[in-house]
Structure formats: C-alpha cells, structure tokens
C-alpha atoms as a PDB file:
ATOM      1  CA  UNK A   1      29.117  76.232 253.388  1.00  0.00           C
ATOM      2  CA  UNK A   2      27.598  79.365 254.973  1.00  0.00           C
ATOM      3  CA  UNK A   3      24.355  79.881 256.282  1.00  0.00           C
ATOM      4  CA  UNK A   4      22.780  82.477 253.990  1.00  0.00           C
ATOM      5  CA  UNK A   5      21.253  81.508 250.699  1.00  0.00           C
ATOM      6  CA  UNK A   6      22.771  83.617 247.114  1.00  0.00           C
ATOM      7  CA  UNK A   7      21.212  84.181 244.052  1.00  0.00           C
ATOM      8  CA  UNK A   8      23.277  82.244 241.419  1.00  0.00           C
ATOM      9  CA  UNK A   9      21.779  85.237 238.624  1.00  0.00           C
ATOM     10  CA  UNK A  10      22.998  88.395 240.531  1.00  0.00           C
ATOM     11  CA  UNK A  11      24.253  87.283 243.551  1.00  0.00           C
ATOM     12  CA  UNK A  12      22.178  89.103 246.451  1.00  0.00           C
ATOM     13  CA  UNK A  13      21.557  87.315 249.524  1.00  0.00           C
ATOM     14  CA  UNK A  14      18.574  88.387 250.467  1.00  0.00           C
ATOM     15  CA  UNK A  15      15.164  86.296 250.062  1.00  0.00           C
ATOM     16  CA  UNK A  16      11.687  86.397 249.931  1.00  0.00           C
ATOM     17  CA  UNK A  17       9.347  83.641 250.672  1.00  0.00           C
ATOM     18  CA  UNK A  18       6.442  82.979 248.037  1.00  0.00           C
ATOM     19  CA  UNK A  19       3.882  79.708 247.572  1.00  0.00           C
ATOM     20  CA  UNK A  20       3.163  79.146 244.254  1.00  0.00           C
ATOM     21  CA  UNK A  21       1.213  76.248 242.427  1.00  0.00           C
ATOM     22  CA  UNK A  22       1.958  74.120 245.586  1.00  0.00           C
ATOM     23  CA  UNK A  23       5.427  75.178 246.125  1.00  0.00           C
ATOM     24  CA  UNK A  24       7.104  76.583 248.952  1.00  0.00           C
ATOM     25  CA  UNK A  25      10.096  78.963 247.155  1.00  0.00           C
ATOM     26  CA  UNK A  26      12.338  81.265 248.654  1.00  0.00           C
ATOM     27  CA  UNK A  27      13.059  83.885 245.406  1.00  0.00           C
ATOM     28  CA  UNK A  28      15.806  86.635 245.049  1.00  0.00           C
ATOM     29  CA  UNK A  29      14.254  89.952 246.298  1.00  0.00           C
ATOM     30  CA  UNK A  30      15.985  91.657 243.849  1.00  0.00           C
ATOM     31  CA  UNK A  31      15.565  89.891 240.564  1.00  0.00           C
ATOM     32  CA  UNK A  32      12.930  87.609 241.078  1.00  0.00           C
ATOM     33  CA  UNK A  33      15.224  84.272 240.640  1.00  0.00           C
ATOM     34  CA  UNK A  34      13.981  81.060 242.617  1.00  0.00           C
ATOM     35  CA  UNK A  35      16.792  80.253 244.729  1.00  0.00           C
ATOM     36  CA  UNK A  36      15.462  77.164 246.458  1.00  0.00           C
ATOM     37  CA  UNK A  37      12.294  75.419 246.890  1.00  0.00           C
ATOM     38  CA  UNK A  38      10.147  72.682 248.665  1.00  0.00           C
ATOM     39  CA  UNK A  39       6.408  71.349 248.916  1.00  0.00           C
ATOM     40  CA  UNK A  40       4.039  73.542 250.469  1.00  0.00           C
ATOM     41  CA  UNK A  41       2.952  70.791 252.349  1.00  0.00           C
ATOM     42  CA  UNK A  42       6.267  70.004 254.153  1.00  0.00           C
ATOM     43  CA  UNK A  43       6.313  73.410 255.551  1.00  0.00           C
ATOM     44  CA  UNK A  44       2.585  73.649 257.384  1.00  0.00           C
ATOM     45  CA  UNK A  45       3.585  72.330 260.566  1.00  0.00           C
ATOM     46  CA  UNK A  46       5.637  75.075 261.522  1.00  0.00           C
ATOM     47  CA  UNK A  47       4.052  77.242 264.072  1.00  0.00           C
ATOM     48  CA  UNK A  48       5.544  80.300 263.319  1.00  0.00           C
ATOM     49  CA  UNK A  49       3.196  83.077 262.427  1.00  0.00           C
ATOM     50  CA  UNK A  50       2.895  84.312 258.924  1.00  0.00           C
ATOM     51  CA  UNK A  51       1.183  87.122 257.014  1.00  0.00           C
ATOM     52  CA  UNK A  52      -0.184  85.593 253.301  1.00  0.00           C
ATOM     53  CA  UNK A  53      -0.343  88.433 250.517  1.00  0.00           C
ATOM     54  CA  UNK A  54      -1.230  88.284 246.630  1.00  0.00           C
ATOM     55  CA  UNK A  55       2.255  88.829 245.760  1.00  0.00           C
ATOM     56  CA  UNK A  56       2.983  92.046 244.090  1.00  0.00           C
ATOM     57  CA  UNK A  57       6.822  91.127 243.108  1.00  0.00           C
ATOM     58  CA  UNK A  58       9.933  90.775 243.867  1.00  0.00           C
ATOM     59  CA  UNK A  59      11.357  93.202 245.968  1.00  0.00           C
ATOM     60  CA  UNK A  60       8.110  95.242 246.253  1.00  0.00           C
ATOM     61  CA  UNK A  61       6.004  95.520 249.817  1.00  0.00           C
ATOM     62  CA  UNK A  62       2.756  94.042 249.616  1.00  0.00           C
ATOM     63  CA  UNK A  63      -0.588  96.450 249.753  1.00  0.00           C
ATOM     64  CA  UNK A  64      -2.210  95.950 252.835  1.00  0.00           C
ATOM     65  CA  UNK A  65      -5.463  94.976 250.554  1.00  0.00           C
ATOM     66  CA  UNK A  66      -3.282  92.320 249.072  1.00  0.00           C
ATOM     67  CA  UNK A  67      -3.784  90.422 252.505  1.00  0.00           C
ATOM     68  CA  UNK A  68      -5.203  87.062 252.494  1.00  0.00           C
ATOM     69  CA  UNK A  69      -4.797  85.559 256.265  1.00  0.00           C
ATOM     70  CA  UNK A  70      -2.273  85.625 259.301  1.00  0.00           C
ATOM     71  CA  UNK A  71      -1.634  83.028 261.600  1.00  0.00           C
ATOM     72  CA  UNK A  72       0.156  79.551 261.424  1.00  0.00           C
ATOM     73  CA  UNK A  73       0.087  77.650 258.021  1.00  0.00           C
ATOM     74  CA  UNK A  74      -1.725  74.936 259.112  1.00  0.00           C
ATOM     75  CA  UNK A  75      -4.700  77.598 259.994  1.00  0.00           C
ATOM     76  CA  UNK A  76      -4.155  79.904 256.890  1.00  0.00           C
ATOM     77  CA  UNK A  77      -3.268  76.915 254.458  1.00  0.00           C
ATOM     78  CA  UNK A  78      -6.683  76.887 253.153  1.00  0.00           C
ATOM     79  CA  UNK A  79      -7.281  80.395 252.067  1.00  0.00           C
ATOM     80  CA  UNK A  80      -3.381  80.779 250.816  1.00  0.00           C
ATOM     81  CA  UNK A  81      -4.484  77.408 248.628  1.00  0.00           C
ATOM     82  CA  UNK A  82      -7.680  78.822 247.204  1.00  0.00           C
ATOM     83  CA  UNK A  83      -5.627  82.406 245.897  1.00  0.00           C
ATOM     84  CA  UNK A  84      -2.858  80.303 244.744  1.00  0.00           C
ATOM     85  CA  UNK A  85      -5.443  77.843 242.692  1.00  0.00           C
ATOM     86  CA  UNK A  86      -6.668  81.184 240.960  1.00  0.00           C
ATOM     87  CA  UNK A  87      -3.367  81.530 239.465  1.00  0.00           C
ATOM     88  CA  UNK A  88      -1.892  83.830 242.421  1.00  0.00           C
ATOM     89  CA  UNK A  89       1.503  83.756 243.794  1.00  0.00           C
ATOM     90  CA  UNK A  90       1.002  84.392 247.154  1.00  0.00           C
ATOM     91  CA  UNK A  91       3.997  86.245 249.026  1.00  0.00           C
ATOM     92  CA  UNK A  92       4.429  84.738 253.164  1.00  0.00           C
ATOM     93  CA  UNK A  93       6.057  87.049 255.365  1.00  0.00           C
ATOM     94  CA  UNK A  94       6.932  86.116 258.820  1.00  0.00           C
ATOM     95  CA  UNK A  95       5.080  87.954 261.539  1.00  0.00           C
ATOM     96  CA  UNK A  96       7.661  89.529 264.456  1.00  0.00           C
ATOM     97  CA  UNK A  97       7.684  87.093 267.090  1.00  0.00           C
ATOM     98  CA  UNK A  98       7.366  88.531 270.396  1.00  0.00           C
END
C-alpha cells in the first residue's frame, strides 16, 4: 500500500482538506469526491498551522475574503465551527512551516 491517497471516481491523487458538518474530509481536488474522512474533533490537537476559508470548491483557490482564521485548530476551532454550523464547508489549508 502506498502512501498517497486516489480518488476511486477519476483517479487523481491529489487532495484537499475541507471540515464539513463536523467532519474532517480530505476530497479529490479535481472532482470533488470524498476520499477519506474523520471527526473534526480527532484532528484539533495537531499543532500545525492552518488557514480556514469558506470553501469555494474543489480545485478552486480560496478568495482571500473567504478567510475565517489562521493558527492551530485548537485556537481557530471555534470560528471554523460557527461558519460550518451556517451550512459552510470550510476549506483548511496548511500554512508553510518555516
């Protein structure tokens, strides 16, 4: 088994990360597909940093007015909870690490 995740629907192995409705989902960048997901929850302890964006679809960059909050999840999980419970997908990106 490799270490790269594939899109059973069109095979791409490339991913995008996205919380939605209390889920933690890595999706196909190219058609959209949920390749695998988790509990938001199980991923806030992580201390890596993260820009949180109203998600604006597969594949597509985010607007920079789409921005919600950067930081760790545990900071940021309150703000990326309150655009997700108003329907939002909301579209993580990690932040360069230095």
């Amino acid at each position: 088994m490799g270490d790269t995740l594939t899109c059973m629907s069109c095979g791409l192995d490339k991913t995008e990360s996205v919380v939605h409705g209390g889920s933690y989902i890595l999706r196909c960048a190219a058609c959209g597909e949920a390749v695998v997901a988790t509990s938001f929850m199980a991923m806030l302890h992580s201390e890596h940093e993260w820009a949180a964006f109203i998600d604006s679809g597969p594949g597509k960059v985010p607007r920079p007015e789409a921005l919600i909050a950067r930081g760790p999840l545990h900071q940021i999980s309150t703000a990326i909870n309150v655009a997700a419970c108003n329907g939002n997908p909301i579209r993580l990106i990690p932040e360069k690490m230095d």
